[in-house]
Protein backbone atom coordinates (compact mmCIF):
# COMPACT_ATOMS: atom_id res chain seq x y z
CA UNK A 1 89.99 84.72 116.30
CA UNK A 2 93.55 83.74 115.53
CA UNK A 3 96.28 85.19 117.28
CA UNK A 4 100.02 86.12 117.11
CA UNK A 5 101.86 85.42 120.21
CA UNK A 6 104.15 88.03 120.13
CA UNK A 7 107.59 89.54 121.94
CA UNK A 8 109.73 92.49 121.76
CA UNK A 9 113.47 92.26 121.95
CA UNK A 10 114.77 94.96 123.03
CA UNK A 11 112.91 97.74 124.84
CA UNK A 12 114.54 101.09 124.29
CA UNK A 13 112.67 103.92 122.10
CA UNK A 14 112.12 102.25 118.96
CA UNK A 15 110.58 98.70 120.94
CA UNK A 16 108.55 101.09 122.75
CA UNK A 17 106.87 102.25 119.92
CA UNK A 18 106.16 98.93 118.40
CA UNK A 19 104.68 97.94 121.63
CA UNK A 20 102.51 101.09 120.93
CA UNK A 21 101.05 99.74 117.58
CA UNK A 22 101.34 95.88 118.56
CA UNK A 23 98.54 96.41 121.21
CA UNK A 24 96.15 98.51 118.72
CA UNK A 25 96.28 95.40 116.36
CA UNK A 26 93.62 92.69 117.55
CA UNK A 27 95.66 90.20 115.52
CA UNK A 28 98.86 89.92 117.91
CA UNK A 29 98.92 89.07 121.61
CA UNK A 30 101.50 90.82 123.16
CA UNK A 31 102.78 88.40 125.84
CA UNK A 32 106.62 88.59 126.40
CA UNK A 33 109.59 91.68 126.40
CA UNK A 34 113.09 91.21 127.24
CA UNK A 35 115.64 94.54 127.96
CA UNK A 36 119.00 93.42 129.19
CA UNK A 37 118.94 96.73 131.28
CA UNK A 38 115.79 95.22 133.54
CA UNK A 39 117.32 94.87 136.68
CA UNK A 40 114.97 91.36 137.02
CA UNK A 41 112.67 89.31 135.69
CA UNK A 42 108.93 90.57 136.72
CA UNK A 43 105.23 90.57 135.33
CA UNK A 44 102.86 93.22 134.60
CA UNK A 45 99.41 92.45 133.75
CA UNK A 46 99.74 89.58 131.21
CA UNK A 47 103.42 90.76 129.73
CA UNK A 48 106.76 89.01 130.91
CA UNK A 49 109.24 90.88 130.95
CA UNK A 50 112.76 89.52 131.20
CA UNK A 51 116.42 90.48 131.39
CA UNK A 52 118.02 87.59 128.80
CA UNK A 53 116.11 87.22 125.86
CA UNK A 54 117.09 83.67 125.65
CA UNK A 55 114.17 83.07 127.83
CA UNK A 56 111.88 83.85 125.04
CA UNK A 57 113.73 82.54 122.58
CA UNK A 58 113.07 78.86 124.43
CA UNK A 59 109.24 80.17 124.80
CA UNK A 60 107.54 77.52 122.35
CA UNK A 61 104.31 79.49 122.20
CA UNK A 62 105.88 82.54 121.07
CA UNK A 63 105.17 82.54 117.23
CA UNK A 64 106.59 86.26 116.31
CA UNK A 65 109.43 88.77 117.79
CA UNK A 66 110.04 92.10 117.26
CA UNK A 67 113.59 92.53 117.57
CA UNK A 68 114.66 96.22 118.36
CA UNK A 69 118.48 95.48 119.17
CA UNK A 70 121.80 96.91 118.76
CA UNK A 71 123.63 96.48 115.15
CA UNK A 72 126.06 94.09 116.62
CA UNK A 73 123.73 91.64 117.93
CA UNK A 74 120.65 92.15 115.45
CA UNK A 75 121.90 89.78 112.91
CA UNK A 76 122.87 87.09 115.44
CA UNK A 77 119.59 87.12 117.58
CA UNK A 78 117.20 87.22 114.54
CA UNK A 79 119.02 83.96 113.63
CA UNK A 80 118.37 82.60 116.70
CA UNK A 81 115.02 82.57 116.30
CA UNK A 82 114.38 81.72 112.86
CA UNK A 83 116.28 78.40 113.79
CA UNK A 84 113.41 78.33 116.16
CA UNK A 85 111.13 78.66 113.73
CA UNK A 86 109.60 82.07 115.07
CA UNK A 87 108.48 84.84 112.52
CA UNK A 88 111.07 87.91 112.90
CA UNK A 89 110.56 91.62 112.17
CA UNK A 90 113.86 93.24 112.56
CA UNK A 91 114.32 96.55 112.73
CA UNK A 92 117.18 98.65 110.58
CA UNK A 93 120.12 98.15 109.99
CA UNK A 94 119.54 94.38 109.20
CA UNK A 95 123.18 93.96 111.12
CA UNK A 96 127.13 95.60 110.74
CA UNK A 97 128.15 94.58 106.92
CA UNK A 98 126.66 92.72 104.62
CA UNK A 99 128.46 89.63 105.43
CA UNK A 100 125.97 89.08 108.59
CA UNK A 101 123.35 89.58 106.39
CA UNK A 102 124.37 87.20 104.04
CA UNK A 103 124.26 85.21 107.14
CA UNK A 104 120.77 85.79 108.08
CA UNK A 105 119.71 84.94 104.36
CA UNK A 106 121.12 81.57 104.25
CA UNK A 107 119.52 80.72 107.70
CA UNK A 108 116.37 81.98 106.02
CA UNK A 109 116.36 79.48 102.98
CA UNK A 110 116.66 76.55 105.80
CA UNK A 111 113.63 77.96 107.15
CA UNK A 112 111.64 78.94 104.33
CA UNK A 113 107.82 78.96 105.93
CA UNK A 114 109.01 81.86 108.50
CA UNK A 115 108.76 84.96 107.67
CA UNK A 116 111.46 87.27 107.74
CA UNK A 117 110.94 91.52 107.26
CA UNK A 118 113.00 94.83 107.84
CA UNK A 119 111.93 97.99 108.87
CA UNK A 120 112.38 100.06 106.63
CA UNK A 121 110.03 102.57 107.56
CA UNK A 122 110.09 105.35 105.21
CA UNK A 123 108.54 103.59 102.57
CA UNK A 124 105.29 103.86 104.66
CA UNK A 125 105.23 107.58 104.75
CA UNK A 126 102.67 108.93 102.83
CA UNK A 127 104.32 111.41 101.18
CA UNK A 128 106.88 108.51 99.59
CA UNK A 129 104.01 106.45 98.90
CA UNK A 130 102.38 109.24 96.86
CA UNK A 131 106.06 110.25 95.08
CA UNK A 132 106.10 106.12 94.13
CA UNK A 133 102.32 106.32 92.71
CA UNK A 134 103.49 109.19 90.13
CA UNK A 135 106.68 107.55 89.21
CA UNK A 136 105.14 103.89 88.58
CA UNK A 137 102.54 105.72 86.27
CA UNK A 138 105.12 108.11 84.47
CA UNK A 139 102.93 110.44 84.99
CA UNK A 140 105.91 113.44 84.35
CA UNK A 141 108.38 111.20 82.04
CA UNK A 142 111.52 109.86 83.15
CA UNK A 143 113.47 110.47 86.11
CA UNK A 144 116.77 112.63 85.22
CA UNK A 145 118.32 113.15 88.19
CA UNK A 146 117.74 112.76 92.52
CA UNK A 147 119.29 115.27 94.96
CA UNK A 148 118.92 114.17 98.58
CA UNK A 149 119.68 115.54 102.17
CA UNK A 150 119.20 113.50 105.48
CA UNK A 151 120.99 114.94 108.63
CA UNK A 152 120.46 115.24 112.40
CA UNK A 153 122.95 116.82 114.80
CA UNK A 154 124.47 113.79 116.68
CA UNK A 155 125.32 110.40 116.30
CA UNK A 156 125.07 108.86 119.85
CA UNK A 157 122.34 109.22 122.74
CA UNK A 158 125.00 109.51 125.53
CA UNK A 159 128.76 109.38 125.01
CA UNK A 160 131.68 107.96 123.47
CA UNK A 161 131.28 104.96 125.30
CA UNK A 162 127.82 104.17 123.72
CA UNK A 163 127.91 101.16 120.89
CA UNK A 164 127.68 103.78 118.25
CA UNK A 165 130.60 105.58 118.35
CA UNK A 166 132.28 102.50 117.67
CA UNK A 167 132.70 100.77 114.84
CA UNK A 168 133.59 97.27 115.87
CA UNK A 169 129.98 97.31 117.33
CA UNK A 170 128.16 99.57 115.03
CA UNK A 171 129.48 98.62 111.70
CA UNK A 172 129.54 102.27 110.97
CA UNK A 173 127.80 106.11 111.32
CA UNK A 174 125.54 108.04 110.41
CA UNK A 175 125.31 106.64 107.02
CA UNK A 176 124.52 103.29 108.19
CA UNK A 177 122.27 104.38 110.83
CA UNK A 178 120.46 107.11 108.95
CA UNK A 179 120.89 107.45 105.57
CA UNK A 180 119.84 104.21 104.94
CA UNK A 181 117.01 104.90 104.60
CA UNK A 182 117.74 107.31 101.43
CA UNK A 183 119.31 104.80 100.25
CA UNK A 184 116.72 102.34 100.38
CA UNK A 185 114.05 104.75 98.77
CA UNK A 186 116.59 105.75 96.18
CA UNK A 187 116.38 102.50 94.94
CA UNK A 188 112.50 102.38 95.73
CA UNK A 189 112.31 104.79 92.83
CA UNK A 190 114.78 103.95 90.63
CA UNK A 191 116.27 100.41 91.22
CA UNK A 192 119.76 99.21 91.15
CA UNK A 193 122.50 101.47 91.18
CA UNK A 194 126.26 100.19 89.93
CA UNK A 195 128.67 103.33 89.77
CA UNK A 196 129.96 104.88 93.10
CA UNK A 197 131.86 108.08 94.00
CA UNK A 198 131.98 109.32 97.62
CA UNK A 199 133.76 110.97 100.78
CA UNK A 200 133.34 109.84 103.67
CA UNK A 201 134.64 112.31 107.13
CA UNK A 202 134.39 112.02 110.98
CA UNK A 203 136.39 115.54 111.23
CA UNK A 204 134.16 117.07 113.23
CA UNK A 205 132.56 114.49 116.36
CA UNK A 206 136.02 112.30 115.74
CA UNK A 207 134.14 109.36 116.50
CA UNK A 208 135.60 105.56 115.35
CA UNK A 209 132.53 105.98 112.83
CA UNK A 210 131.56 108.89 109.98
CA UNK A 211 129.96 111.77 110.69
CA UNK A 212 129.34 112.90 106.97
CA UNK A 213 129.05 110.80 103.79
CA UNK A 214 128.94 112.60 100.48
CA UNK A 215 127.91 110.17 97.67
CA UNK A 216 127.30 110.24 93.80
CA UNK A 217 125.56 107.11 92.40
CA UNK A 218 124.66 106.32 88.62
CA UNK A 219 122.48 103.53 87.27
CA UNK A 220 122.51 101.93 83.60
CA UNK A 221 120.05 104.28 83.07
CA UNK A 222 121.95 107.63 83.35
CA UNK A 223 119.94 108.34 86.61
CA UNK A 224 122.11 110.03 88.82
CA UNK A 225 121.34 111.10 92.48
CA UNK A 226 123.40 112.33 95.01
CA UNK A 227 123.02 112.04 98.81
CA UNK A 228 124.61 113.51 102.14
CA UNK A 229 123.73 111.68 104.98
CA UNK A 230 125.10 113.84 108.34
CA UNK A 231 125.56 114.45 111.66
CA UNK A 232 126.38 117.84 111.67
CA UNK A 233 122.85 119.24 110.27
CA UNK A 234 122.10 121.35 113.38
CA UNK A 235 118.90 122.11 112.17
CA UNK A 236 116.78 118.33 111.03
CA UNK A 237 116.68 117.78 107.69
CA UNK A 238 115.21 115.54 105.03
CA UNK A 239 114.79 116.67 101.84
CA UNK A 240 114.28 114.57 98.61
CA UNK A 241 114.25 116.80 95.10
CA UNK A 242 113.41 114.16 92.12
CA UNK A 243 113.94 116.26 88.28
CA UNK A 244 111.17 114.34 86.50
CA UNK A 245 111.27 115.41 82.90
CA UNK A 246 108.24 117.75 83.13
CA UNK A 247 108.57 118.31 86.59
CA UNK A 248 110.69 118.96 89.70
CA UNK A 249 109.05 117.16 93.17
CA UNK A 250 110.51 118.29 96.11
CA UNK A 251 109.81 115.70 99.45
CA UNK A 252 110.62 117.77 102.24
CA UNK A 253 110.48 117.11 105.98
CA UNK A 254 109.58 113.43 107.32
CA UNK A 255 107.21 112.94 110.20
CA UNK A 256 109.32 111.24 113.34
CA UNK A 257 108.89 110.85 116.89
CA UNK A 258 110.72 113.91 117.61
CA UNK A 259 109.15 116.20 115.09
CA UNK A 260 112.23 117.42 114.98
CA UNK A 261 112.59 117.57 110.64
CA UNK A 262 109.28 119.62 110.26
CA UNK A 263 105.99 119.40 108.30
CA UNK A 264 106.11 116.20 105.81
CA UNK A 265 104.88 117.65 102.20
CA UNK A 266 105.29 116.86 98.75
CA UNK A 267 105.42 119.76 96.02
CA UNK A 268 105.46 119.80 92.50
CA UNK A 269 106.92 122.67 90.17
CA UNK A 270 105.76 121.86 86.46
CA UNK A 271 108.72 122.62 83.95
CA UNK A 272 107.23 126.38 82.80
CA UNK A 273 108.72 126.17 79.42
CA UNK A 274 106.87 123.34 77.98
CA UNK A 275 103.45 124.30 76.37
CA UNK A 276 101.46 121.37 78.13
CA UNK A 277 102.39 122.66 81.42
CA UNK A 278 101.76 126.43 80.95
CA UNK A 279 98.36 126.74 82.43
CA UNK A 280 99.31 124.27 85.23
CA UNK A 281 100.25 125.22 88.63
CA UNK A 282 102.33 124.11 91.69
CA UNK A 283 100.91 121.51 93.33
CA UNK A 284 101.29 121.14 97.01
CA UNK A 285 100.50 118.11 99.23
CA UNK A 286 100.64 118.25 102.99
CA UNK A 287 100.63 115.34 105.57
CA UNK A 288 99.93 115.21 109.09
CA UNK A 289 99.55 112.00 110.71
CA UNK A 290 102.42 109.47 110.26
CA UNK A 291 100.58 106.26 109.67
CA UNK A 292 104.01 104.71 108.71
CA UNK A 293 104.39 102.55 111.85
CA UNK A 294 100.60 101.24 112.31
CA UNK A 295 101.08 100.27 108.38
CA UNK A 296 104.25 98.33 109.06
CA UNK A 297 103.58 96.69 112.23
CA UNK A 298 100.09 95.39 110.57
CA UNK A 299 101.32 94.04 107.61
CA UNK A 300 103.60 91.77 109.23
CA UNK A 301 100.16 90.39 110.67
CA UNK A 302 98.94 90.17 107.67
CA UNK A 303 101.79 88.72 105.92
CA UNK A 304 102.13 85.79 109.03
CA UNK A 305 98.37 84.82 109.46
CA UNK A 306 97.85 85.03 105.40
CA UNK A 307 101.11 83.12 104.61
CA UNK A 308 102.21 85.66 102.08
CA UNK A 309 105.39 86.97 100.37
CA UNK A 310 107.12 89.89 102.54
CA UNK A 311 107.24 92.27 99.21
CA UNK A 312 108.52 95.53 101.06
CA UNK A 313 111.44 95.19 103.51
CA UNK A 314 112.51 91.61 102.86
CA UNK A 315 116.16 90.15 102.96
CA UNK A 316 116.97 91.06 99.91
CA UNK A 317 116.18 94.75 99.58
CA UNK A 318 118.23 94.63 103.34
CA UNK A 319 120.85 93.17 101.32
CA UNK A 320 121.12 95.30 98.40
CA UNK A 321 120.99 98.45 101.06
CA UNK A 322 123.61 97.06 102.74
CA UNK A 323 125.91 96.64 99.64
CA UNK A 324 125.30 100.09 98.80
CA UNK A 325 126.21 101.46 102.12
CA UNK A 326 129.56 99.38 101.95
CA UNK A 327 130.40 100.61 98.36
CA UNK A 328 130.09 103.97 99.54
CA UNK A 329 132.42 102.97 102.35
CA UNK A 330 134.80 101.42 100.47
CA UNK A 331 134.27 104.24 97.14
CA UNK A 332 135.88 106.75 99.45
CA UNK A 333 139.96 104.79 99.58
CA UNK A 334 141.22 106.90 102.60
CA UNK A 335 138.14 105.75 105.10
CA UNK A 336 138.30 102.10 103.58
CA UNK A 337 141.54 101.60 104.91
CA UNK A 338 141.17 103.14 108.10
């Protein structure tokens, strides 16, 4: 059976948890991690581990890295080893601005048999994969509008001396960091968006980076949606309410390590005053497990071993995430300058 030699780079919470799902796929052979805070180089049953990840990076049997770094160096490292011709699944953000990414992309065209994906994990919930199944079938008309929420109630894991408070290495807050990933399912619904209005604050953790974005998008369409990505939600939230024409669906709650943003469910309120909804009811759809990592981590073995087309979290959805983030940014005139 054919195998993926695999690494992780970086081996904080989020490389942990690929590690998790790496070893439960028979496909990928798990045989090198690198955390610059080892305090040496050591080995633990057949897993390297090192303190420079350049030491993988020169590994020629290595064939695929999971690279779980800071914003400031994810762009340059996953570089690194495309040049090396070594498959790369990066997680989110692809890198500060969209200029890095940029970056990436034309390293990627030089290197066009590697494969090159994002994690962009949300659009493996199954709640979101559900909400895309009724919207690809217009199954409840058009979309009208989208209202979404996606808070937590910090920005950094320790203090103001940790890489995200600063935006020199972080690129920016807790839009960049977090709502993301509403933006990258708002256009998962509903494509491209070209008008921007927005506020952007850090009034209240006074950070180098935002705390709260506020932002009102429109497409060609006449779609609007709003979002507010924020720091300051001291109770977790993610909420998603999509006005169908015949219906409202309300996404509420999102499965995560820390089960901190409650039960994941999807409910839908048929529009009462139209006569082919009158006899129908609320539907209500709950979700338990959160097979949204497994599902990631084994496509990328599919995608590498099969030689296909990354489809979902590819450069250029990272790219057009990024933009949007940086429009938002740059919407709001007082915060661009800054």
């Amino acid at each position: 059976m054919k195998k993926i030699t695999t690494a992780i780079i970086g081996f904080g919470v989020v490389g942990k948890r690929r590690m998790k799902f790496i070893k439960k796929n028979k496909f990928y052979d798990l045989i090198s991690i690198s955390d610059i805070r080892f305090k040496k180089n050591f080995k633990k049953g057949k897993i390297s581990y090192f303190k420079n990840y350049k030491e993988i990076l020169n590994d020629k049997h290595i064939k695929a890295v999971f690279i779980t770094l800071p914003n400031y160096l994810a762009a340059k490292v996953t570089k690194e080893f495309l040049n090396k011709k070594i498959n790369v699944f990066c997680e989110k953000p692809p890198g500060k601005n969209p200029e890095e990414l940029k970056s990436v992309i034309n390293t990627e065209k030089k290197n066009r048999n590697i494969k090159l994906k994002y994690g962009f994990n949300h659009r493996y919930h199954d709640s979101i994969k559900l909400a895309k199944k009724y919207i690809d079938q217009n199954y409840f008309g058009k979309i009208i509008n989208i209202r979404s929420v996606y808070g937590k109630s910090k920005i950094i894991t320790f203090n103001k001396n940790d890489w995200r408070a600063k935006r020199k290495f972080a690129g920016g807050g807790i839009l960049l960091d977090q709502g993301i990933h509403l933006l990258d399912l708002l256009t998962y619904f509903v494509g491209n968006f070209q008008f921007y209005k927005s506020f952007i604050s850090n009034n209240f953790w006074k950070y180098d980076v935002e705390d709260n974005a506020f932002a009102l998008m429109k497409n060609k369409k006449g779609v609007i949606a709003s979002i507010h990505s924020t720091a300051t939600q001291w109770q977790h939230k993610f909420m998603m309410e999509i006005i169908f024409e015949k219906c409202l669906m309300v996404l509420s709650g999102i499965l995560s390590g820390t089960k901190s943003y409650g039960k994941e469910s999807l409910i839908i309120f048929p529009r009462k005053d139209l006569d082919i909804n009158k006899n129908k009811k609320t539907k209500k759809f709950f979700f338990n497990k959160d097979n949204s990592w497994k599902n990631e981590v084994d496509e990328f073995a599919d995608i590498i071993l099969k030689n296909r087309t990354v489809k979902t979290g590819n450069s250029n959805q990272a790219l057009q995430v990024m933009n949007m983030v940086y429009k938002i940014y740059q919407n709001d005139k007082s915060w661009k300058f800054r």
